[in-house]
C-alpha atoms as a PDB file:
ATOM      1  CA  UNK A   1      -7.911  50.677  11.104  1.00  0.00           C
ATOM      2  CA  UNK A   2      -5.212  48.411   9.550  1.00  0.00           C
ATOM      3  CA  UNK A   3      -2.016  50.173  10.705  1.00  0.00           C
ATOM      4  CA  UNK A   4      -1.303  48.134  13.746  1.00  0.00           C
ATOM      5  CA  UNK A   5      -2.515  45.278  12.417  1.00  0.00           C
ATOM      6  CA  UNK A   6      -0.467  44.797   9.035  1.00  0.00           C
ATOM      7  CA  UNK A   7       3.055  44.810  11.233  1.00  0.00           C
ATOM      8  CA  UNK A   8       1.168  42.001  13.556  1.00  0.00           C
ATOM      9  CA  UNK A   9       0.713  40.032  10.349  1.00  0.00           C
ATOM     10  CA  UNK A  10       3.911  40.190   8.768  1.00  0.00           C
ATOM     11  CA  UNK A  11       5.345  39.281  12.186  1.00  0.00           C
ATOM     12  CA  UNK A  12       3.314  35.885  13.120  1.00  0.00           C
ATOM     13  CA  UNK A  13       2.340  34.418   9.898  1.00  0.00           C
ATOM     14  CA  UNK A  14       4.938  32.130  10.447  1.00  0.00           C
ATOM     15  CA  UNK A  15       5.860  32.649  13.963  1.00  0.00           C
ATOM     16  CA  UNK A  16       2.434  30.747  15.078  1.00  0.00           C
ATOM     17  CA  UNK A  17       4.088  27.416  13.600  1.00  0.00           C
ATOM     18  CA  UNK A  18       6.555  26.928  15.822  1.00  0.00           C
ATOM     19  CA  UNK A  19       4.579  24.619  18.283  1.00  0.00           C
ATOM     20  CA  UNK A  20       5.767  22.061  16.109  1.00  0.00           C
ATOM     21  CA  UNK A  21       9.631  20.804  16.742  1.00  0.00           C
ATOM     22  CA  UNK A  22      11.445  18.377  14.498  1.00  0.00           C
ATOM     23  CA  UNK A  23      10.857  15.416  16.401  1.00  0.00           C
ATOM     24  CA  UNK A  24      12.058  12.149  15.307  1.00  0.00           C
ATOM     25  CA  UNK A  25      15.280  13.861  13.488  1.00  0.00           C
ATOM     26  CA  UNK A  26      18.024  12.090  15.086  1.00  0.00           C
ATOM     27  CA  UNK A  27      21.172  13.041  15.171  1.00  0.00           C
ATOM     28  CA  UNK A  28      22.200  10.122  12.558  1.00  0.00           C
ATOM     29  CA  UNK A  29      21.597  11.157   9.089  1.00  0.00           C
ATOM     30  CA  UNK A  30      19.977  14.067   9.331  1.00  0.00           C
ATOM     31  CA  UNK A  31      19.718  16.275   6.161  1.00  0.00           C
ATOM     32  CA  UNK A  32      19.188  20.232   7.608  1.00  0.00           C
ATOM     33  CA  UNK A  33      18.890  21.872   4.574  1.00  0.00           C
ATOM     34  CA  UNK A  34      15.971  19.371   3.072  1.00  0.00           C
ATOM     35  CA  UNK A  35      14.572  19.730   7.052  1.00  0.00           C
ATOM     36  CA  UNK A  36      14.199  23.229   6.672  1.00  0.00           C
ATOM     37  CA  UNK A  37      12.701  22.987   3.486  1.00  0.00           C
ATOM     38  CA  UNK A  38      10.312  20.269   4.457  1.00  0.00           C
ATOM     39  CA  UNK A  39       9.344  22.510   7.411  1.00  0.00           C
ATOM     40  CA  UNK A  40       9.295  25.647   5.338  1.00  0.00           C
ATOM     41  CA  UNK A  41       6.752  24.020   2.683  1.00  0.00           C
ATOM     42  CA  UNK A  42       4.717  22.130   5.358  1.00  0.00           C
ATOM     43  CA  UNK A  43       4.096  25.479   7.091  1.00  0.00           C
ATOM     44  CA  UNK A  44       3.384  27.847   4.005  1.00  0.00           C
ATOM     45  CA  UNK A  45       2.374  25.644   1.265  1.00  0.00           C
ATOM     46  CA  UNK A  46       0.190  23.143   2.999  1.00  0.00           C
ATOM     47  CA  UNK A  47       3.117  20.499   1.618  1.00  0.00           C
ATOM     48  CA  UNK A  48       3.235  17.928   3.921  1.00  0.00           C
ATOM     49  CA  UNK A  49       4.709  14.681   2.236  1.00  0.00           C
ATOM     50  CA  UNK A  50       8.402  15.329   3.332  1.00  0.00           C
ATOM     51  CA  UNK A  51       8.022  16.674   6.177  1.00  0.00           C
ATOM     52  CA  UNK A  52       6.246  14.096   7.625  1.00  0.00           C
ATOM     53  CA  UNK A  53       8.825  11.130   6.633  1.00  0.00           C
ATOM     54  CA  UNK A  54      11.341  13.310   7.960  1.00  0.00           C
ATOM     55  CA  UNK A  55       9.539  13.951  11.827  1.00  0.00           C
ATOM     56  CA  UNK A  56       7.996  10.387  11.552  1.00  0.00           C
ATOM     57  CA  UNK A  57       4.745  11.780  12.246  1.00  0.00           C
ATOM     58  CA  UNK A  58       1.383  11.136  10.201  1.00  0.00           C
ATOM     59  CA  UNK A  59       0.366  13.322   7.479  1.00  0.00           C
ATOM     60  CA  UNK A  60      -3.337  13.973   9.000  1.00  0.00           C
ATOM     61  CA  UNK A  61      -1.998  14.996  12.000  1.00  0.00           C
ATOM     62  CA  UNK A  62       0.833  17.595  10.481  1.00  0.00           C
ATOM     63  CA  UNK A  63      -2.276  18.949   8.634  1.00  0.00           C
ATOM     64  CA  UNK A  64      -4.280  19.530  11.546  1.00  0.00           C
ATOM     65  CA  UNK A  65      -1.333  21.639  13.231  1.00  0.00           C
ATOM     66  CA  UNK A  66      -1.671  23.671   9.822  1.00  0.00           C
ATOM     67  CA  UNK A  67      -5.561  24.420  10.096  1.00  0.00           C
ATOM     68  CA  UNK A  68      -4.941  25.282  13.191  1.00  0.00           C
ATOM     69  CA  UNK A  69      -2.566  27.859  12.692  1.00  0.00           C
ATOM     70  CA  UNK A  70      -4.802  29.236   9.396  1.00  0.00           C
ATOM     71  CA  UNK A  71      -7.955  29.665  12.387  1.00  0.00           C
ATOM     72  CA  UNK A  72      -4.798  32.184  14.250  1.00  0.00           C
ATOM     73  CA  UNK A  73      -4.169  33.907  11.276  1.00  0.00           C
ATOM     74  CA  UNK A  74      -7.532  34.227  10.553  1.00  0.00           C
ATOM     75  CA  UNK A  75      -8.392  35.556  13.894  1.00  0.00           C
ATOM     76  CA  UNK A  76      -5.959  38.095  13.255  1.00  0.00           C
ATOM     77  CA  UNK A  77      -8.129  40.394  10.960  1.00  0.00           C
ATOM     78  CA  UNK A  78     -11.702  38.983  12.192  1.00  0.00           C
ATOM     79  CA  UNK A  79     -11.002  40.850  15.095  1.00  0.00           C
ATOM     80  CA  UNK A  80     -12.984  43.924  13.122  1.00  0.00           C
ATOM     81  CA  UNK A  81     -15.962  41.911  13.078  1.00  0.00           C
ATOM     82  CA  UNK A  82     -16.739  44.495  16.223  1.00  0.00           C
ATOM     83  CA  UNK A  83     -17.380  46.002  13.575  1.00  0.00           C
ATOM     84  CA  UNK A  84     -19.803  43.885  11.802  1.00  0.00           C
ATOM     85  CA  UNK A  85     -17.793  43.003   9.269  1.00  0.00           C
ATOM     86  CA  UNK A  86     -18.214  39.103   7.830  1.00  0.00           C
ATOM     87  CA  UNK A  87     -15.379  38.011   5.655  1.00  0.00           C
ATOM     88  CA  UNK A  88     -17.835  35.108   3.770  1.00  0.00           C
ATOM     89  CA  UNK A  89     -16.811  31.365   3.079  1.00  0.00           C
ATOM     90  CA  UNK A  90     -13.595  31.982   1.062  1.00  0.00           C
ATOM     91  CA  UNK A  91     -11.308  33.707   3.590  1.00  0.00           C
ATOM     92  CA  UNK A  92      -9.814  30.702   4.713  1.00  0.00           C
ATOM     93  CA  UNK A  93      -8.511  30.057   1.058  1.00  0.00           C
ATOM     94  CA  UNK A  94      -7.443  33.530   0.509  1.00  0.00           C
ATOM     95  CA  UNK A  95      -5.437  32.969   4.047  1.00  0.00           C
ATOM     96  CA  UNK A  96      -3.530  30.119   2.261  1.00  0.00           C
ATOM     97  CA  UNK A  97      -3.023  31.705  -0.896  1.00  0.00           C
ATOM     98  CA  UNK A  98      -1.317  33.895   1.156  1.00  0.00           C
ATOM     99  CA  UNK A  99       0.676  32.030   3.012  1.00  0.00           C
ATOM    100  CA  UNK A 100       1.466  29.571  -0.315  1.00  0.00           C
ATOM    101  CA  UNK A 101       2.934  33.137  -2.108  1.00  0.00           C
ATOM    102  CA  UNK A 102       5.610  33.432   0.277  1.00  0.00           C
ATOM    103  CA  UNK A 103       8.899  32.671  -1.690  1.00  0.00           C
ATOM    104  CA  UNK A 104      12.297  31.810  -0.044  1.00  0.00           C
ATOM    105  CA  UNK A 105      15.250  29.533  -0.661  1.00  0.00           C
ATOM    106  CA  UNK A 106      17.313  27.418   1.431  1.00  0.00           C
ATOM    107  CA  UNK A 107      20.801  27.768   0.132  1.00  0.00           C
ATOM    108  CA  UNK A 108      22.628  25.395   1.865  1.00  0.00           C
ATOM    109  CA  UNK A 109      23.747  24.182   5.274  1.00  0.00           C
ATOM    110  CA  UNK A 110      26.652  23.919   8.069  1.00  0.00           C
ATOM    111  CA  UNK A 111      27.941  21.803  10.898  1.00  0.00           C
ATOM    112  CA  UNK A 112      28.561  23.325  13.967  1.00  0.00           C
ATOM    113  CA  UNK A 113      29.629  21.239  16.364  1.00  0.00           C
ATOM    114  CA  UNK A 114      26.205  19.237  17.749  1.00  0.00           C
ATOM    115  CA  UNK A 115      23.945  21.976  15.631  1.00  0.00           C
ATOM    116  CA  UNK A 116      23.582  22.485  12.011  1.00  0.00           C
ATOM    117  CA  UNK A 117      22.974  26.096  10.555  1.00  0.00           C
ATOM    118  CA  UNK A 118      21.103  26.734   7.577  1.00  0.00           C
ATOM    119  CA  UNK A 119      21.281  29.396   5.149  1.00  0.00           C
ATOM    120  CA  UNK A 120      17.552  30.729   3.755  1.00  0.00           C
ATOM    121  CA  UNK A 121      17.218  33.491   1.410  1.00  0.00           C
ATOM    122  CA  UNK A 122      14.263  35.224   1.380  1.00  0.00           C
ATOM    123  CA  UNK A 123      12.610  36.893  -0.970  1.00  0.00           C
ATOM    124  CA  UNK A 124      10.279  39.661   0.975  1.00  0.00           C
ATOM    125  CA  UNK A 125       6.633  40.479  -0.937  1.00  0.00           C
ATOM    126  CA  UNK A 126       5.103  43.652  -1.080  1.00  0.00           C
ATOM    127  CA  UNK A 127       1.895  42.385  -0.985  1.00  0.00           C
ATOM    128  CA  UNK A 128       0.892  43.541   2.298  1.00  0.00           C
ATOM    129  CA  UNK A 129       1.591  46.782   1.039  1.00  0.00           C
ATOM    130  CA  UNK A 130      -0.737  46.222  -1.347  1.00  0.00           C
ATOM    131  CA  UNK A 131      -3.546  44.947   0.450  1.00  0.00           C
ATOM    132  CA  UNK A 132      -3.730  48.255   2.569  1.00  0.00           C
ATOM    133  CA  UNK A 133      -3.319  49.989  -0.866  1.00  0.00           C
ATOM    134  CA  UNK A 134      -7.148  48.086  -2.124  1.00  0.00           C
ATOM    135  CA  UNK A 135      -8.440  48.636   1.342  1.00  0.00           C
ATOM    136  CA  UNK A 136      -7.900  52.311   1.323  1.00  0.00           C
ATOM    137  CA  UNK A 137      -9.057  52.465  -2.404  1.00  0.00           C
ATOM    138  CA  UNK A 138     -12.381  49.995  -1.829  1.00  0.00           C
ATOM    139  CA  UNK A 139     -13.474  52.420   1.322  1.00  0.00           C
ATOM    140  CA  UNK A 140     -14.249  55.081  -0.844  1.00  0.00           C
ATOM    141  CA  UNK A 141     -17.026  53.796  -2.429  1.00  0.00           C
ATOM    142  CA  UNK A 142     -18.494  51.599   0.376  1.00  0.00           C
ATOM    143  CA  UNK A 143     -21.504  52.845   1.154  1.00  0.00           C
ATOM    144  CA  UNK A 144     -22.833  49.936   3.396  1.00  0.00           C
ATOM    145  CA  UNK A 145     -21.241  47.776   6.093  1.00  0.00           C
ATOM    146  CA  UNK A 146     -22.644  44.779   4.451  1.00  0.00           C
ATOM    147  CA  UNK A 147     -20.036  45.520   1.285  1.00  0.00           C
ATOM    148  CA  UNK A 148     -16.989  45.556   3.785  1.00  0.00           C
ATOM    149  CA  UNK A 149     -16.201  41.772   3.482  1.00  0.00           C
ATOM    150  CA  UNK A 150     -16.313  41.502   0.037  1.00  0.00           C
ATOM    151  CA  UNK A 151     -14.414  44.468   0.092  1.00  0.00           C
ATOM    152  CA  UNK A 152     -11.582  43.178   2.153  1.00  0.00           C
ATOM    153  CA  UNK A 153     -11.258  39.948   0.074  1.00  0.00           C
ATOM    154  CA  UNK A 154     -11.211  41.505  -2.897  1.00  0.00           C
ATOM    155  CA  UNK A 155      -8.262  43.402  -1.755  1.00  0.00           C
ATOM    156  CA  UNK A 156      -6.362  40.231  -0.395  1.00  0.00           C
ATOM    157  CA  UNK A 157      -7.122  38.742  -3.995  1.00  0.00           C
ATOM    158  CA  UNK A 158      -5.766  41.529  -6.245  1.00  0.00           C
ATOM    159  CA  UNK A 159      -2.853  41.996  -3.978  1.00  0.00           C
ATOM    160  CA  UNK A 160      -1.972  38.510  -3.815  1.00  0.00           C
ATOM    161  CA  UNK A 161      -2.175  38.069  -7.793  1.00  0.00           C
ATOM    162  CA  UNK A 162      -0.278  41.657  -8.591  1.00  0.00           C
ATOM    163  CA  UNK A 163       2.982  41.362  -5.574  1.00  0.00           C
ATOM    164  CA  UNK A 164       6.440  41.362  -6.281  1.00  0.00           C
ATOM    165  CA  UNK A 165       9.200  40.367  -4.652  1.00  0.00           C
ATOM    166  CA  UNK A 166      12.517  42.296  -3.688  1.00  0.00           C
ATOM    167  CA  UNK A 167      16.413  41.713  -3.237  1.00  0.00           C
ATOM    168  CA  UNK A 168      16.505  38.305  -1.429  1.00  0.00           C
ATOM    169  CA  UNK A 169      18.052  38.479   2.532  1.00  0.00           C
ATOM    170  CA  UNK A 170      20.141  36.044   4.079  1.00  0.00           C
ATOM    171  CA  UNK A 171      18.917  34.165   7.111  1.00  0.00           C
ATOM    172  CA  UNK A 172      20.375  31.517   9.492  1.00  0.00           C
ATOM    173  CA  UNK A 173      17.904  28.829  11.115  1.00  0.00           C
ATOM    174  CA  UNK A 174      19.910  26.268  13.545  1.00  0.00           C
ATOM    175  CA  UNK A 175      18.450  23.285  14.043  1.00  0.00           C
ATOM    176  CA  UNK A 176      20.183  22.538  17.994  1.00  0.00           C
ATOM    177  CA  UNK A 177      20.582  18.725  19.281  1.00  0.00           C
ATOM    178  CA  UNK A 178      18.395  17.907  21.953  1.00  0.00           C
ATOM    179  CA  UNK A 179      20.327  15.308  24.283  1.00  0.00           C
ATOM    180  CA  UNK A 180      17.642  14.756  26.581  1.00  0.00           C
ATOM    181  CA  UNK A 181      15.287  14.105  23.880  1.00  0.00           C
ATOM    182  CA  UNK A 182      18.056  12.856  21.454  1.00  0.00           C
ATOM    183  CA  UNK A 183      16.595  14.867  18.508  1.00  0.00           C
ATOM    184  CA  UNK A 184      17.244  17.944  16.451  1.00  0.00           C
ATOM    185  CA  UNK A 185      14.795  21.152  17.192  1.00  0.00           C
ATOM    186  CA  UNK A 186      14.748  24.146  15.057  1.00  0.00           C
ATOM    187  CA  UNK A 187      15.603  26.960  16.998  1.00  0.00           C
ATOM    188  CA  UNK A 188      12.219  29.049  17.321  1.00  0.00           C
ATOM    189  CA  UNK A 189      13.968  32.694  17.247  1.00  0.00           C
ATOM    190  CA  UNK A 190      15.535  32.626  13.788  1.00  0.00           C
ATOM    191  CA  UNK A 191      12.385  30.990  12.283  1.00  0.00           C
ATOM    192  CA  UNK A 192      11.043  34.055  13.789  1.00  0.00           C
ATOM    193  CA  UNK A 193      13.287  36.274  12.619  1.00  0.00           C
ATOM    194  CA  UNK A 194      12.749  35.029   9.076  1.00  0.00           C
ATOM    195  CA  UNK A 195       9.165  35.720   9.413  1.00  0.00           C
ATOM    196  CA  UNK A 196       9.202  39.365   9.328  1.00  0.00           C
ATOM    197  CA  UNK A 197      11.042  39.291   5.699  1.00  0.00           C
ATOM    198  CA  UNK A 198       7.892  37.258   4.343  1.00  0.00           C
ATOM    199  CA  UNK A 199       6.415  40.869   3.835  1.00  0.00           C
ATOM    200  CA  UNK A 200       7.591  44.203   3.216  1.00  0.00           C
ATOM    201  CA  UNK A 201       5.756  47.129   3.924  1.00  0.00           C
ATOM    202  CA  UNK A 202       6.847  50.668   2.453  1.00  0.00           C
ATOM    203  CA  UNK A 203       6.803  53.612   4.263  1.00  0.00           C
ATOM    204  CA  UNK A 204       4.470  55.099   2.170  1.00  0.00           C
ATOM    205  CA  UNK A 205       1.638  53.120   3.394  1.00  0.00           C
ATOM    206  CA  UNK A 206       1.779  55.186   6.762  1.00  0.00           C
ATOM    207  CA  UNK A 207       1.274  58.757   4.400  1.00  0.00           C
ATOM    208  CA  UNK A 208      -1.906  56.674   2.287  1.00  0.00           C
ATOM    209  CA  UNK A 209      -3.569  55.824   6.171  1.00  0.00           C
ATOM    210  CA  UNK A 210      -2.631  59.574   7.021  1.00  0.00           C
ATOM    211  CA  UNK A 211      -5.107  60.140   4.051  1.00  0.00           C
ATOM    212  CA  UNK A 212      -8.014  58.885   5.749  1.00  0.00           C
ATOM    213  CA  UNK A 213      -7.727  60.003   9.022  1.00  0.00           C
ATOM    214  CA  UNK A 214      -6.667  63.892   8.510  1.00  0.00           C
ATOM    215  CA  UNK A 215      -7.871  65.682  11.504  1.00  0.00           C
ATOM    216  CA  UNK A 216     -10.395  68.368  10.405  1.00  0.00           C
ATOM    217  CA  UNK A 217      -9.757  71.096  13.304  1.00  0.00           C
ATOM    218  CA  UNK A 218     -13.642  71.559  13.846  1.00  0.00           C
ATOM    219  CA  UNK A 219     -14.632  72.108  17.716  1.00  0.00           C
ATOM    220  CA  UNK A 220     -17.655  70.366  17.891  1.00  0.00           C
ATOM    221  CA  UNK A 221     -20.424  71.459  20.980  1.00  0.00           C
ATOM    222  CA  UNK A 222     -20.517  67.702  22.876  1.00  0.00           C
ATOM    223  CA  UNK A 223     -17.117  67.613  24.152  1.00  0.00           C
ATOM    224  CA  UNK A 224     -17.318  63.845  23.628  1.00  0.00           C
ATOM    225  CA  UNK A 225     -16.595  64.165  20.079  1.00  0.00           C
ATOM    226  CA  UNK A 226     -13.489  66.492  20.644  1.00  0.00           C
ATOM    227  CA  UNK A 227     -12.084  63.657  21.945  1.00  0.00           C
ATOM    228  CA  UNK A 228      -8.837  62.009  20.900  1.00  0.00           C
ATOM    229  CA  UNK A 229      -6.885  58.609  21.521  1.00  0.00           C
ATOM    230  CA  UNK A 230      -5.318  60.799  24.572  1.00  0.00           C
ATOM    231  CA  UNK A 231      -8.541  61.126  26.204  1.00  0.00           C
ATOM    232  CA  UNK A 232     -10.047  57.985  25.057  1.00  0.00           C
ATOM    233  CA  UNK A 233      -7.414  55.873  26.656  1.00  0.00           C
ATOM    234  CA  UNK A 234      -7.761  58.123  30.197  1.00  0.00           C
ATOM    235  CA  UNK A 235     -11.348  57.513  30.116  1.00  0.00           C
ATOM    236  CA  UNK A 236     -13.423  55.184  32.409  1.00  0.00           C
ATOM    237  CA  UNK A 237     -15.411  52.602  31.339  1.00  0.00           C
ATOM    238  CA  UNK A 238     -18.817  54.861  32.281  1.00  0.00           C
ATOM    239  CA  UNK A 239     -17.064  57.823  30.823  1.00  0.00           C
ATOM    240  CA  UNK A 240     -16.261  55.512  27.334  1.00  0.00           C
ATOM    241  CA  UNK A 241     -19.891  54.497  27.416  1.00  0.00           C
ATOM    242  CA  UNK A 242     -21.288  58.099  27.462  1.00  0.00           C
ATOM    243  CA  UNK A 243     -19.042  58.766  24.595  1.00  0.00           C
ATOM    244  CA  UNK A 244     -20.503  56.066  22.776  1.00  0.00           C
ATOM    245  CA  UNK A 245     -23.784  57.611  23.212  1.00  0.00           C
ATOM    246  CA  UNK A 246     -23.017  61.169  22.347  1.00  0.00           C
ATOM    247  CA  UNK A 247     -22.044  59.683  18.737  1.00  0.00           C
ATOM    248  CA  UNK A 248     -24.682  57.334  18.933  1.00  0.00           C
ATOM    249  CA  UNK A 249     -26.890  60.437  19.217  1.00  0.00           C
ATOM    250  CA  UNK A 250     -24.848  62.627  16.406  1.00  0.00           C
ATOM    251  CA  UNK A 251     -24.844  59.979  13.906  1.00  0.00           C
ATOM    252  CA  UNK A 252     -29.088  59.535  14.237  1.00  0.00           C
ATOM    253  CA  UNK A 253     -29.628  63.130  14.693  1.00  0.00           C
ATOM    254  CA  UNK A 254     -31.570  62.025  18.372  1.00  0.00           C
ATOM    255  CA  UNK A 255     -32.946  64.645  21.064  1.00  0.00           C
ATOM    256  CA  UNK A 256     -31.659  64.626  24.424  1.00  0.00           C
ATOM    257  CA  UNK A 257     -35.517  63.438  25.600  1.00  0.00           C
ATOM    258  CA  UNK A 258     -35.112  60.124  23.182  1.00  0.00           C
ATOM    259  CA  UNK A 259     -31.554  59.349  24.492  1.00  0.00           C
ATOM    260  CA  UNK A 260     -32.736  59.760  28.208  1.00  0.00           C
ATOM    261  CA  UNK A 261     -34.940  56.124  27.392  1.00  0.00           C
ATOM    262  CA  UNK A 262     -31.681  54.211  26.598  1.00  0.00           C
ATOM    263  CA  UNK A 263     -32.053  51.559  28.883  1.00  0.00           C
ATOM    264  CA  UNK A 264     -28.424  50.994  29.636  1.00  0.00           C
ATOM    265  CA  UNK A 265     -29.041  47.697  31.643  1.00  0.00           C
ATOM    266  CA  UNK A 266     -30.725  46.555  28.663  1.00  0.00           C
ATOM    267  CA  UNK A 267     -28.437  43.250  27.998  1.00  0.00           C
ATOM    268  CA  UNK A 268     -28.811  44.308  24.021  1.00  0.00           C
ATOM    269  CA  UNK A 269     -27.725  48.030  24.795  1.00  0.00           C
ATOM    270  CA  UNK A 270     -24.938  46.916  26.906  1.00  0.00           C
ATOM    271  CA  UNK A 271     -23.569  44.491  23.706  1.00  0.00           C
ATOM    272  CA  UNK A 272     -23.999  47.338  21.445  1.00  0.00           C
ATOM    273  CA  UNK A 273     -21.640  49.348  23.873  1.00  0.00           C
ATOM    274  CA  UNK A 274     -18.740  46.730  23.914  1.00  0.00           C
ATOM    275  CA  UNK A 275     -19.170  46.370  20.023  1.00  0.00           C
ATOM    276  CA  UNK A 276     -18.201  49.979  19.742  1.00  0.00           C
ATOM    277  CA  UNK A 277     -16.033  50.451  22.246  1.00  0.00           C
ATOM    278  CA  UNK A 278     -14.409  47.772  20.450  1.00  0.00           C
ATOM    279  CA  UNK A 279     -14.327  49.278  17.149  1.00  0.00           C
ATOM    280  CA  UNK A 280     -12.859  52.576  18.663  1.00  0.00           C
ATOM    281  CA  UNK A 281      -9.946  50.937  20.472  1.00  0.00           C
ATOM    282  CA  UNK A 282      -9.029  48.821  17.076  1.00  0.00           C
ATOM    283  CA  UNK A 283      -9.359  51.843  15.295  1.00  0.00           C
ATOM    284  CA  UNK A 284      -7.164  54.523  17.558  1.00  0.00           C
ATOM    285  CA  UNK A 285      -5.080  51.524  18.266  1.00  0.00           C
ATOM    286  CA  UNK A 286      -4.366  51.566  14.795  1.00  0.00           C
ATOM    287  CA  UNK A 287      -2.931  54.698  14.160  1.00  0.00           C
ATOM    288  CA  UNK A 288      -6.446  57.129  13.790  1.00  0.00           C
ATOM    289  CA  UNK A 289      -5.269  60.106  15.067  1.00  0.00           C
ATOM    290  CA  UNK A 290      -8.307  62.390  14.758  1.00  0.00           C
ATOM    291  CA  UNK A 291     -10.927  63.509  17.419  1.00  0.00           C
ATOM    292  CA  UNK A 292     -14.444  61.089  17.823  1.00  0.00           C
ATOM    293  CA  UNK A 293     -16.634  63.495  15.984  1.00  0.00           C
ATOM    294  CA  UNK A 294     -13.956  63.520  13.060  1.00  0.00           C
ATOM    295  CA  UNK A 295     -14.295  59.267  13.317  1.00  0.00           C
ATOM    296  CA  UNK A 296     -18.050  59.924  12.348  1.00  0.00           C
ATOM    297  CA  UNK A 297     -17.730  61.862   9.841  1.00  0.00           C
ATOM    298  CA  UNK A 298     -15.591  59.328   7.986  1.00  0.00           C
ATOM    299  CA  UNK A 299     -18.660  56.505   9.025  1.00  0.00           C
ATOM    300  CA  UNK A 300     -21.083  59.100   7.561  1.00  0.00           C
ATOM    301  CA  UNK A 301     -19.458  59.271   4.558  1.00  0.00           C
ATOM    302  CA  UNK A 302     -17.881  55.963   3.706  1.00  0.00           C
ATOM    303  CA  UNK A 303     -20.484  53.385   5.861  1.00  0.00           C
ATOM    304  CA  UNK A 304     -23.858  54.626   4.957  1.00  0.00           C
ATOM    305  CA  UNK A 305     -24.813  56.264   8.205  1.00  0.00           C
END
């Protein structure tokens, strides 16, 4: 469920910063390597002293720009609350911690002509790696939906306090003068670029997923729950919706006569549909690669049903 997901996160962490420019840095006196730093530790650390004597800007409002990019990183995994998962009242601190464990170094900096080009080294954590790592690990033993929050930030605390860091990388952030505005910007595609070295992921996290979602080969009588991704994704809506029911109807062990009073105008019936059509799409769109009736199975034994 976390394949696609992980390489989303690695990417944006610090990509979803870059509303912010560096306006009010002049083109007199303007320090790029301290800029970049300023900017670096505003962004990650929640450091926002420098920064904000260097754009001119208040400190409240610089902190505002940074909740507001926490809620989008936040978003990022609560989109499996499809799947009733709650994440409880200290994910947004776990979301900094993360972001405040990223470690880097600006090295230095260059003229070039009207721009300035600074050198960051970056130091990329394994701790996404990790955090799959516990997540795999914690499913085994969940037996209840309920336990899947706790679950999850258990696994972004021990992965945060057990990373480690590899062979820094070089990186080059210009900061381009602005004539129109008469101001140095940091150019948004190398602060991008930089991003993705925040976290490392090793191949082997694709073979631990592969664990989980091994298909079985068993032929099961609805042809709903021989589907795959393939069919899934070539399905209509009605068609998805009568899937939803056939494992609706395998996982409570119901008779044809009790599904046929599934009032499918029901507002609450037609909710419960979107939820799991929701959770399938997250969940092929994540790299499951096994038929629906295999996907139950795995809820069977590792949700409770």
């Amino acid at each position: 469920m976390m394949r696609k997901r992980k390489k989303a996160l690695a990417i944006s962490l610090i990509a979803v910063f870059l509303a912010i420019a560096f306006a009010g840095c002049g083109k007199k006196e303007l320090d790029a390597a301290a800029a970049v730093d300023a900017y670096l530790k505003a962004q990650t650390k929640g450091e926002f002293d420098d920064y904000a004597k260097i754009v001119g800007e208040e400190k409240e409002e610089l902190e505002k720009e940074y909740n507001k990019t926490l809620d989008e990183v936040e978003a990022m995994f609560q989109q499996v609350e499809a799947l009733g998962v709650s994440f409880g009242e200290d994910f947004t601190g776990e979301m900094k911690n993360l972001l405040a464990s990223v470690k880097y170094e600006v090295v230095g900096a260059q003229k070039d002509g009207d721009s300035y080009v600074v050198d960051v080294d970056i130091s990329p954590s394994d701790v996404m790696s990790l955090f799959i790592q516990n997540v795999i690990s914690s499913v085994q033993s969940i037996k209840d939906m309920d336990e899947v929050g706790d679950a999850m930030l258990g696994a972004i605390r021990d992965a945060i306090a057990n990373q480690s860091y590899g062979e820094a990388k070089r990186h080059q952030v210009h900061l381009d003068y602005n004539k129109d505005e008469k101001q140095y910007e940091i150019n948004e595609d190398d602060v991008s670029e930089l991003s993705k070295d925040f976290f490392e992921l090793d191949t082997d996290v694709t073979e631990l997923l592969g664990q989980m979602y091994t298909p079985s080969g068993t032929v099961y009588d609805n042809p709903y729950l021989n589907w795959t991704k393939t069919e899934w994704n070539a399905a209509s809506d009605e068609e998805k919706d009568k899937c939803c029911l056939a494992m609706v109807q395998e996982l409570q062990g119901l008779s044809d006569e009790e599904m046929a009073t599934v009032d499918m105008n029901d507002e609450t019936t037609q909710e419960a549909m979107k939820q799991m059509k929701d959770g399938i799409d997250l969940s092929f769109n994540s790299g499951m690669d096994i038929s629906i009736g295999d996907y139950i199975e795995i809820l069977r034994g590792q949700m409770g049903f």
